[in-house]
PDB file of N, CA and C in Angstrom:
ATOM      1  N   UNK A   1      10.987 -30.080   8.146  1.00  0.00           N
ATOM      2  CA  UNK A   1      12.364 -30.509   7.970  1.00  0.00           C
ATOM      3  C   UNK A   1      12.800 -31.259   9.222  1.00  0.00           C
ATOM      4  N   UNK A   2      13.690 -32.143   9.207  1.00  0.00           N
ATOM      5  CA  UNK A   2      13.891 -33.107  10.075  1.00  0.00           C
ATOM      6  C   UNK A   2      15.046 -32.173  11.278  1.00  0.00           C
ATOM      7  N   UNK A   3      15.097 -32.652  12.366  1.00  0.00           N
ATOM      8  CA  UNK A   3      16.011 -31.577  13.212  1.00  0.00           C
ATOM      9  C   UNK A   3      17.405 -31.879  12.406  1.00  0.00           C
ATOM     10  N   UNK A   4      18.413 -31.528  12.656  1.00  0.00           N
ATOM     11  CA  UNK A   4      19.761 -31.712  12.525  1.00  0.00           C
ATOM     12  C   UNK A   4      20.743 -30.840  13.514  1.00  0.00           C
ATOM     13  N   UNK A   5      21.974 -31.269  13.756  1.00  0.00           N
ATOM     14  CA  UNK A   5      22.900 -30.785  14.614  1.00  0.00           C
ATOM     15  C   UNK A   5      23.295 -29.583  14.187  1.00  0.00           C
ATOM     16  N   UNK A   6      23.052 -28.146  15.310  1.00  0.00           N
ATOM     17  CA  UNK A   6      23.900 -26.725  14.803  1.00  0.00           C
ATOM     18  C   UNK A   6      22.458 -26.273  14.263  1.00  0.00           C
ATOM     19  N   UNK A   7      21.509 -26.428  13.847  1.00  0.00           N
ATOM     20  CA  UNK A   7      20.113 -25.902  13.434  1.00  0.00           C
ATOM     21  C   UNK A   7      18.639 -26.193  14.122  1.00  0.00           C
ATOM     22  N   UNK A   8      18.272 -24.777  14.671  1.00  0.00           N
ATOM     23  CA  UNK A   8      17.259 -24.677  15.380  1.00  0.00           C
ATOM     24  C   UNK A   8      15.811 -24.530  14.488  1.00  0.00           C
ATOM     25  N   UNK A   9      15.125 -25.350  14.644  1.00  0.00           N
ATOM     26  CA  UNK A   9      13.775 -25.676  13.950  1.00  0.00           C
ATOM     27  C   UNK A   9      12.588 -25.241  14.923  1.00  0.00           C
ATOM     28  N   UNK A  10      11.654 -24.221  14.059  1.00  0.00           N
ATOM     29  CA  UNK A  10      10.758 -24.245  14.785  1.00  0.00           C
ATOM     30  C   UNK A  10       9.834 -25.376  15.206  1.00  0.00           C
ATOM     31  N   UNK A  11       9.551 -25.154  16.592  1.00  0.00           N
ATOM     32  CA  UNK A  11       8.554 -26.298  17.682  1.00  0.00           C
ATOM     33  C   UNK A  11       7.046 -26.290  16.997  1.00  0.00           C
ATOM     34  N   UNK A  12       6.707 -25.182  16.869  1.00  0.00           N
ATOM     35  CA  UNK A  12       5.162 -25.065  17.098  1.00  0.00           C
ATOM     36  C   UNK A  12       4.837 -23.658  16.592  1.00  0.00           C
ATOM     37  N   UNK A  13       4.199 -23.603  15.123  1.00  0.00           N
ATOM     38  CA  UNK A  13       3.487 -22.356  14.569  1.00  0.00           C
ATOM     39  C   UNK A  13       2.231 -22.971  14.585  1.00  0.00           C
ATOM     40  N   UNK A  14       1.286 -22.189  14.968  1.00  0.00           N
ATOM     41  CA  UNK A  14      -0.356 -22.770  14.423  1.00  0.00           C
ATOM     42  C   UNK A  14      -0.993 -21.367  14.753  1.00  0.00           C
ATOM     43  N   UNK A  15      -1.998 -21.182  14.056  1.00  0.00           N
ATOM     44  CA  UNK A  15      -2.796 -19.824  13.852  1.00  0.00           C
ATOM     45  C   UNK A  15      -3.909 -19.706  13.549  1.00  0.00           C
ATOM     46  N   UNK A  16      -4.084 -18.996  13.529  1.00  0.00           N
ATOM     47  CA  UNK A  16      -5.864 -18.655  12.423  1.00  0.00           C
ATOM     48  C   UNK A  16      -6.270 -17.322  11.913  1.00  0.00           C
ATOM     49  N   UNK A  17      -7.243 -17.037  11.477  1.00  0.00           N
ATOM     50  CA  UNK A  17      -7.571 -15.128  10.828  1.00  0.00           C
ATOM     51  C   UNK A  17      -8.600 -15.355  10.661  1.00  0.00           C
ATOM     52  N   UNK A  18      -9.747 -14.738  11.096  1.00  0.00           N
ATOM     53  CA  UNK A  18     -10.860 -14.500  10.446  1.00  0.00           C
ATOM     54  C   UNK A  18     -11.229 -12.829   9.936  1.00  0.00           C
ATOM     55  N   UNK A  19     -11.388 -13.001   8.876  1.00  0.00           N
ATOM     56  CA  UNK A  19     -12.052 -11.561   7.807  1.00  0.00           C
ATOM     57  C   UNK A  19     -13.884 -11.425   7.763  1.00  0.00           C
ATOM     58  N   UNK A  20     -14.003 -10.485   8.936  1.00  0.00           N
ATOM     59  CA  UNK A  20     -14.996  -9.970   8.639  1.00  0.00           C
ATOM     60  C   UNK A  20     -15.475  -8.645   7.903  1.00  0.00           C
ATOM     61  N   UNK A  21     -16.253  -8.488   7.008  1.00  0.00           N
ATOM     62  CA  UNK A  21     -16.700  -7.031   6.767  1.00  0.00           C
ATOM     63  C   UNK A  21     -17.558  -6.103   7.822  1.00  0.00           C
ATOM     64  N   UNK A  22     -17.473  -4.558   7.825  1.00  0.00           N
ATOM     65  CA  UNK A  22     -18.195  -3.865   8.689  1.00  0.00           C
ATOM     66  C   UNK A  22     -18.648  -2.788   7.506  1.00  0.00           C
ATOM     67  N   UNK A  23     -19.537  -2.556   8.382  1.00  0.00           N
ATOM     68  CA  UNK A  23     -20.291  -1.125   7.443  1.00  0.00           C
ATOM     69  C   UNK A  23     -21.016  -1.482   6.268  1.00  0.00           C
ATOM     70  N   UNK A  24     -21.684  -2.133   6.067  1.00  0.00           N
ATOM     71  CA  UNK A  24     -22.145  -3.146   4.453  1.00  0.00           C
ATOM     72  C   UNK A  24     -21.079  -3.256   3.167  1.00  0.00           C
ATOM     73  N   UNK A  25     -19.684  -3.718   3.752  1.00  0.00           N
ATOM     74  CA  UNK A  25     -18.460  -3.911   3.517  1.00  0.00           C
ATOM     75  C   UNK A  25     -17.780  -2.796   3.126  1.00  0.00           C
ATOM     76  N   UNK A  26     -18.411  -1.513   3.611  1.00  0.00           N
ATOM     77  CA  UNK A  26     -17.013  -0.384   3.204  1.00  0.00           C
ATOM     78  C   UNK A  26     -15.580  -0.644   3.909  1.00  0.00           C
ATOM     79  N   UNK A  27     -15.530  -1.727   5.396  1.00  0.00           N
ATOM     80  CA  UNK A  27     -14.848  -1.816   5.701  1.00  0.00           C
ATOM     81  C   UNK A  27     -14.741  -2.916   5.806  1.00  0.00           C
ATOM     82  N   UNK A  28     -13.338  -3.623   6.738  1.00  0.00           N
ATOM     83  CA  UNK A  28     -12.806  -4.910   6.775  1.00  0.00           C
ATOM     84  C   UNK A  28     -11.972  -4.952   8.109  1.00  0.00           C
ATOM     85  N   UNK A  29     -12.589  -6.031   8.936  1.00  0.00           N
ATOM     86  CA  UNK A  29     -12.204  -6.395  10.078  1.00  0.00           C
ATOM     87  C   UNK A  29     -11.502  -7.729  10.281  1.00  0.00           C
ATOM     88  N   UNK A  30      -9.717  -8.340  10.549  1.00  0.00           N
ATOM     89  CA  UNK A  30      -9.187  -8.752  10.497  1.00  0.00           C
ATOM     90  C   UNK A  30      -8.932  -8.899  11.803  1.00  0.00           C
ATOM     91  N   UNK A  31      -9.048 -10.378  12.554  1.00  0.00           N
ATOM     92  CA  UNK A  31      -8.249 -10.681  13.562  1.00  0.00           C
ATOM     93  C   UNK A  31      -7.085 -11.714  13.189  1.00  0.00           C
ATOM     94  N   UNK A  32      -6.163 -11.875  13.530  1.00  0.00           N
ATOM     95  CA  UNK A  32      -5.086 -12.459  13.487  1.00  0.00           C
ATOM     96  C   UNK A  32      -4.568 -13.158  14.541  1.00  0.00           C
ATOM     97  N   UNK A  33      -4.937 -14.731  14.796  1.00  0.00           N
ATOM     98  CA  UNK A  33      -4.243 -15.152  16.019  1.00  0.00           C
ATOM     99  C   UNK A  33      -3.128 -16.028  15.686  1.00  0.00           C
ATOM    100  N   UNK A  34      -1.893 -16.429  16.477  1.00  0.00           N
ATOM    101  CA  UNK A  34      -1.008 -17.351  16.368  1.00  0.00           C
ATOM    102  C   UNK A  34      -0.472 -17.370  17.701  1.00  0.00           C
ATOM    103  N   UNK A  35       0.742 -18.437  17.071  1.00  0.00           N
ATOM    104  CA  UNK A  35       0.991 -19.163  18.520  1.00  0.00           C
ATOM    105  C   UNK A  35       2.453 -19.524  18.252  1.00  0.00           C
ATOM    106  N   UNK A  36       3.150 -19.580  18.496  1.00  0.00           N
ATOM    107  CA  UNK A  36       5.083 -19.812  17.821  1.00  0.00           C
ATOM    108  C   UNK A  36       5.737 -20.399  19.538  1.00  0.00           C
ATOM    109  N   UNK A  37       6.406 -21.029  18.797  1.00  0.00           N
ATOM    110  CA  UNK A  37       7.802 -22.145  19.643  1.00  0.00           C
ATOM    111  C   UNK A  37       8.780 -22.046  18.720  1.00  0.00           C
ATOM    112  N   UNK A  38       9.836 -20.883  19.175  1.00  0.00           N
ATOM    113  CA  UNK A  38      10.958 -21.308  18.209  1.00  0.00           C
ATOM    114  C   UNK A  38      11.970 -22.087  18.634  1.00  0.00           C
ATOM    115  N   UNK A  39      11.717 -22.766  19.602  1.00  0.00           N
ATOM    116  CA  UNK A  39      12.845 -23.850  19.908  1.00  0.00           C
ATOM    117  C   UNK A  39      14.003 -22.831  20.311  1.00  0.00           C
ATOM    118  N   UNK A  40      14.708 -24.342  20.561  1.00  0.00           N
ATOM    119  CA  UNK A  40      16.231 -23.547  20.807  1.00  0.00           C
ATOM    120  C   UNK A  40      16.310 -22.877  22.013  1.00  0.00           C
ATOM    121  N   UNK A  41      17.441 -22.076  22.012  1.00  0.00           N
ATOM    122  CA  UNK A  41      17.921 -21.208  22.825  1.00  0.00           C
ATOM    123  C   UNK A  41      17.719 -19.902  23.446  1.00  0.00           C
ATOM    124  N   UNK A  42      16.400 -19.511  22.248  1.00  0.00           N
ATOM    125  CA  UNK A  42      15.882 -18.327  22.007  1.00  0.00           C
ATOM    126  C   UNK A  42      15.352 -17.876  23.372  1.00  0.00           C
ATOM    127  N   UNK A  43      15.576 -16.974  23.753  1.00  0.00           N
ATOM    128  CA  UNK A  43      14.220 -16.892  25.005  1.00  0.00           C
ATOM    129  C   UNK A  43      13.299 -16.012  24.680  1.00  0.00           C
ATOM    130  N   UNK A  44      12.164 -16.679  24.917  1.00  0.00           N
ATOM    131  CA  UNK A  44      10.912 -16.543  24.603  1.00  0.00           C
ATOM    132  C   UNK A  44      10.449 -15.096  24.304  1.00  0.00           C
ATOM    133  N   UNK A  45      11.065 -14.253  25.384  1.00  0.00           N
ATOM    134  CA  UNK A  45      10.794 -12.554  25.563  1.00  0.00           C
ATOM    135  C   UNK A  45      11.475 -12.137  24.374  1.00  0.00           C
ATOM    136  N   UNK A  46      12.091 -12.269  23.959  1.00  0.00           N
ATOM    137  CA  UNK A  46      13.063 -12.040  22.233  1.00  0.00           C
ATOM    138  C   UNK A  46      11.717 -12.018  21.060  1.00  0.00           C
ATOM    139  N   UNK A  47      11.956 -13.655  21.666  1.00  0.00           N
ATOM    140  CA  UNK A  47      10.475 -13.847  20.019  1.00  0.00           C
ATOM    141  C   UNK A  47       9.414 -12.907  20.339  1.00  0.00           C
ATOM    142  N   UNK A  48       8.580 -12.525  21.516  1.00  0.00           N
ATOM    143  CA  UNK A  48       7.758 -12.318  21.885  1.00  0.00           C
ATOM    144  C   UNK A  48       8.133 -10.585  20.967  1.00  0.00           C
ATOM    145  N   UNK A  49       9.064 -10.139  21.262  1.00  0.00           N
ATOM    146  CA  UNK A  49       9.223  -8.491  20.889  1.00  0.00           C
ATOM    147  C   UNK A  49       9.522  -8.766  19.568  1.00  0.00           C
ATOM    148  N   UNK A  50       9.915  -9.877  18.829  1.00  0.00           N
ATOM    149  CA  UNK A  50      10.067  -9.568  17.450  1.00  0.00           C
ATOM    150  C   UNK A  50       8.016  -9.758  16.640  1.00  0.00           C
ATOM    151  N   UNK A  51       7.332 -10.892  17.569  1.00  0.00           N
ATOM    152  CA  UNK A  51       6.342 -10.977  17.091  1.00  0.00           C
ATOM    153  C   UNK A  51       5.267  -9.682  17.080  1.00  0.00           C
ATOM    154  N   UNK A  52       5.562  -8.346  18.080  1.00  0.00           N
ATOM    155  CA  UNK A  52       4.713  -7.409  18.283  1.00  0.00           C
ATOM    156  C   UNK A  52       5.555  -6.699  17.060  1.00  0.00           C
ATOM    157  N   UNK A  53       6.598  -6.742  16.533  1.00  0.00           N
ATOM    158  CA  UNK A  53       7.104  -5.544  15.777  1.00  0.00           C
ATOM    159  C   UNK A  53       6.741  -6.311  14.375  1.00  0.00           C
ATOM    160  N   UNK A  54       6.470  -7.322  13.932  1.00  0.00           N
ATOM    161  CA  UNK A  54       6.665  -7.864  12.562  1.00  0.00           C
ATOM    162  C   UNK A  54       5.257  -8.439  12.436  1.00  0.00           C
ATOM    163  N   UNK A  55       4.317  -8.561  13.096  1.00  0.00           N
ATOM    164  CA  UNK A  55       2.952  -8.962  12.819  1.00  0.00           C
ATOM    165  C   UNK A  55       1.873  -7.847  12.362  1.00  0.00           C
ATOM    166  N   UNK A  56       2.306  -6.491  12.993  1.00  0.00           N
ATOM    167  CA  UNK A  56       1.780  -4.977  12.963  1.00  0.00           C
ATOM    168  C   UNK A  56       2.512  -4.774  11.051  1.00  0.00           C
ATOM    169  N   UNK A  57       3.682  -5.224  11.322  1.00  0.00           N
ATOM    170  CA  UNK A  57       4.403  -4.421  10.267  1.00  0.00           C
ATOM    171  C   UNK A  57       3.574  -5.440   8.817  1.00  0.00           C
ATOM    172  N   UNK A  58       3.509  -6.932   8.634  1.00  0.00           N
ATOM    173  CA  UNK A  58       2.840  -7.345   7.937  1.00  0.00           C
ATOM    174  C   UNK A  58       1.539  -6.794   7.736  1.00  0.00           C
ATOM    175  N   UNK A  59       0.140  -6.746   8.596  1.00  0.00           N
ATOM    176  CA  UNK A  59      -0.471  -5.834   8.591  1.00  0.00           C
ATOM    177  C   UNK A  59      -0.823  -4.720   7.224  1.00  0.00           C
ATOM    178  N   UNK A  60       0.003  -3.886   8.097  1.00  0.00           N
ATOM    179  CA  UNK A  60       0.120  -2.983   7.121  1.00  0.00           C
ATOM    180  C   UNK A  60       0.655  -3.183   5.600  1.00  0.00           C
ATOM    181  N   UNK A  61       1.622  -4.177   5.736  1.00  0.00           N
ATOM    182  CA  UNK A  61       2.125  -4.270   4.037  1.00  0.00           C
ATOM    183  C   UNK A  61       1.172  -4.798   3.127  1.00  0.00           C
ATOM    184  N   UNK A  62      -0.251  -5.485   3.972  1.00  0.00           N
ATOM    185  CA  UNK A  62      -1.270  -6.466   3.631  1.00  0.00           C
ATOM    186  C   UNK A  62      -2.592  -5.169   3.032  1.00  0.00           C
ATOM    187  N   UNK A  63      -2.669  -4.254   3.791  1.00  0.00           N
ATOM    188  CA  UNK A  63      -3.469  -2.923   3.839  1.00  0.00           C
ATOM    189  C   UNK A  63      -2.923  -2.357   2.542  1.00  0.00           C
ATOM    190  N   UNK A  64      -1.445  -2.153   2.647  1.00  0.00           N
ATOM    191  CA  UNK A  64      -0.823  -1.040   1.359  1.00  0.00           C
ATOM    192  C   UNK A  64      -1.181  -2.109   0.297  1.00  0.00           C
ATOM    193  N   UNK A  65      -1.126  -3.241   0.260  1.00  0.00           N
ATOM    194  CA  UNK A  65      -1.168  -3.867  -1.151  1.00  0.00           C
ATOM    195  C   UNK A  65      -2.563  -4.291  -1.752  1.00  0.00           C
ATOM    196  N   UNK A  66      -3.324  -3.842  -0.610  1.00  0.00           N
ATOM    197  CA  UNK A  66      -4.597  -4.008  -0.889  1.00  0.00           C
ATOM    198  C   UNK A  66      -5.281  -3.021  -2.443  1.00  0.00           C
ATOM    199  N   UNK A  67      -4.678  -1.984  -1.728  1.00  0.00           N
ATOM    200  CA  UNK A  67      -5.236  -0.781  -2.480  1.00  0.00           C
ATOM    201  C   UNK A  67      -4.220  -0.497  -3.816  1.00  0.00           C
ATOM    202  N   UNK A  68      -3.590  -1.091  -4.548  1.00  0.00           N
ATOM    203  CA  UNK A  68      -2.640  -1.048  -5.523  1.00  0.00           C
ATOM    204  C   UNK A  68      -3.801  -1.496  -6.385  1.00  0.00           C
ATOM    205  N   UNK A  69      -4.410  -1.115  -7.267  1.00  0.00           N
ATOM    206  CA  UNK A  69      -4.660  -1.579  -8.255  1.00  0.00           C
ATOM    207  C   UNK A  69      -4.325  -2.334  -9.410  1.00  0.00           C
ATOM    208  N   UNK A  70      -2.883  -2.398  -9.691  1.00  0.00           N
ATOM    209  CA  UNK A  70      -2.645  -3.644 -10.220  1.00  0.00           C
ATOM    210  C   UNK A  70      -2.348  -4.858  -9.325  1.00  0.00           C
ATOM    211  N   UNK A  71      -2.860  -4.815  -8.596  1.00  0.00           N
ATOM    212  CA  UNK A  71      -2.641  -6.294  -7.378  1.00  0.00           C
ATOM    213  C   UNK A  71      -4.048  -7.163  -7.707  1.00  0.00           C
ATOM    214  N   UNK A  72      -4.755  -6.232  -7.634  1.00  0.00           N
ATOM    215  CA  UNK A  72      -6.435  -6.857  -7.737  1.00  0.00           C
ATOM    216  C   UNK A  72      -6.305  -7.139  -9.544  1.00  0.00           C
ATOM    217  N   UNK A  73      -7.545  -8.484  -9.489  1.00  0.00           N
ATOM    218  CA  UNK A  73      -7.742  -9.132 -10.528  1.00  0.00           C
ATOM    219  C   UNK A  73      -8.956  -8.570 -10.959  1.00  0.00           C
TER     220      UNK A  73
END
């Protein structure tokens, strides 16, 4: 989206994940990297504590929905 006046646009998301299996796939090994600029006014230590509380918390919502059986095809 283009900037506009009174609205802060994020600078810079870019990331990556790689999914490996462990154990002859009983298990599943997930790294998760990213990188965020939210522009603005924000200071950085803000984003930084919202990114440790909401990246853990996805995570897990990714784990619980794993195992739902009507999720899987």
């Amino acid at each position: 989206m283009p900037a506009r006046g009174g609205t802060v646009r994020i600078e810079l998301c870019t990331g990556s994940y790689v999914v490996q299996g462990l154990d002859s796939g009983a298990r599943t090994q997930l790294t998760y990297q990213f990188y965020t600029d939210p522009g603005g006014a924000l200071p950085k230590w803000i984003a930084n504590i919202a990114n440790r509380q909401s990246v853990p918390a996805l995570l897990q919502a990714i784990a619980h929905r794993s195992k739902d059986p009507g999720w899987r095809r």
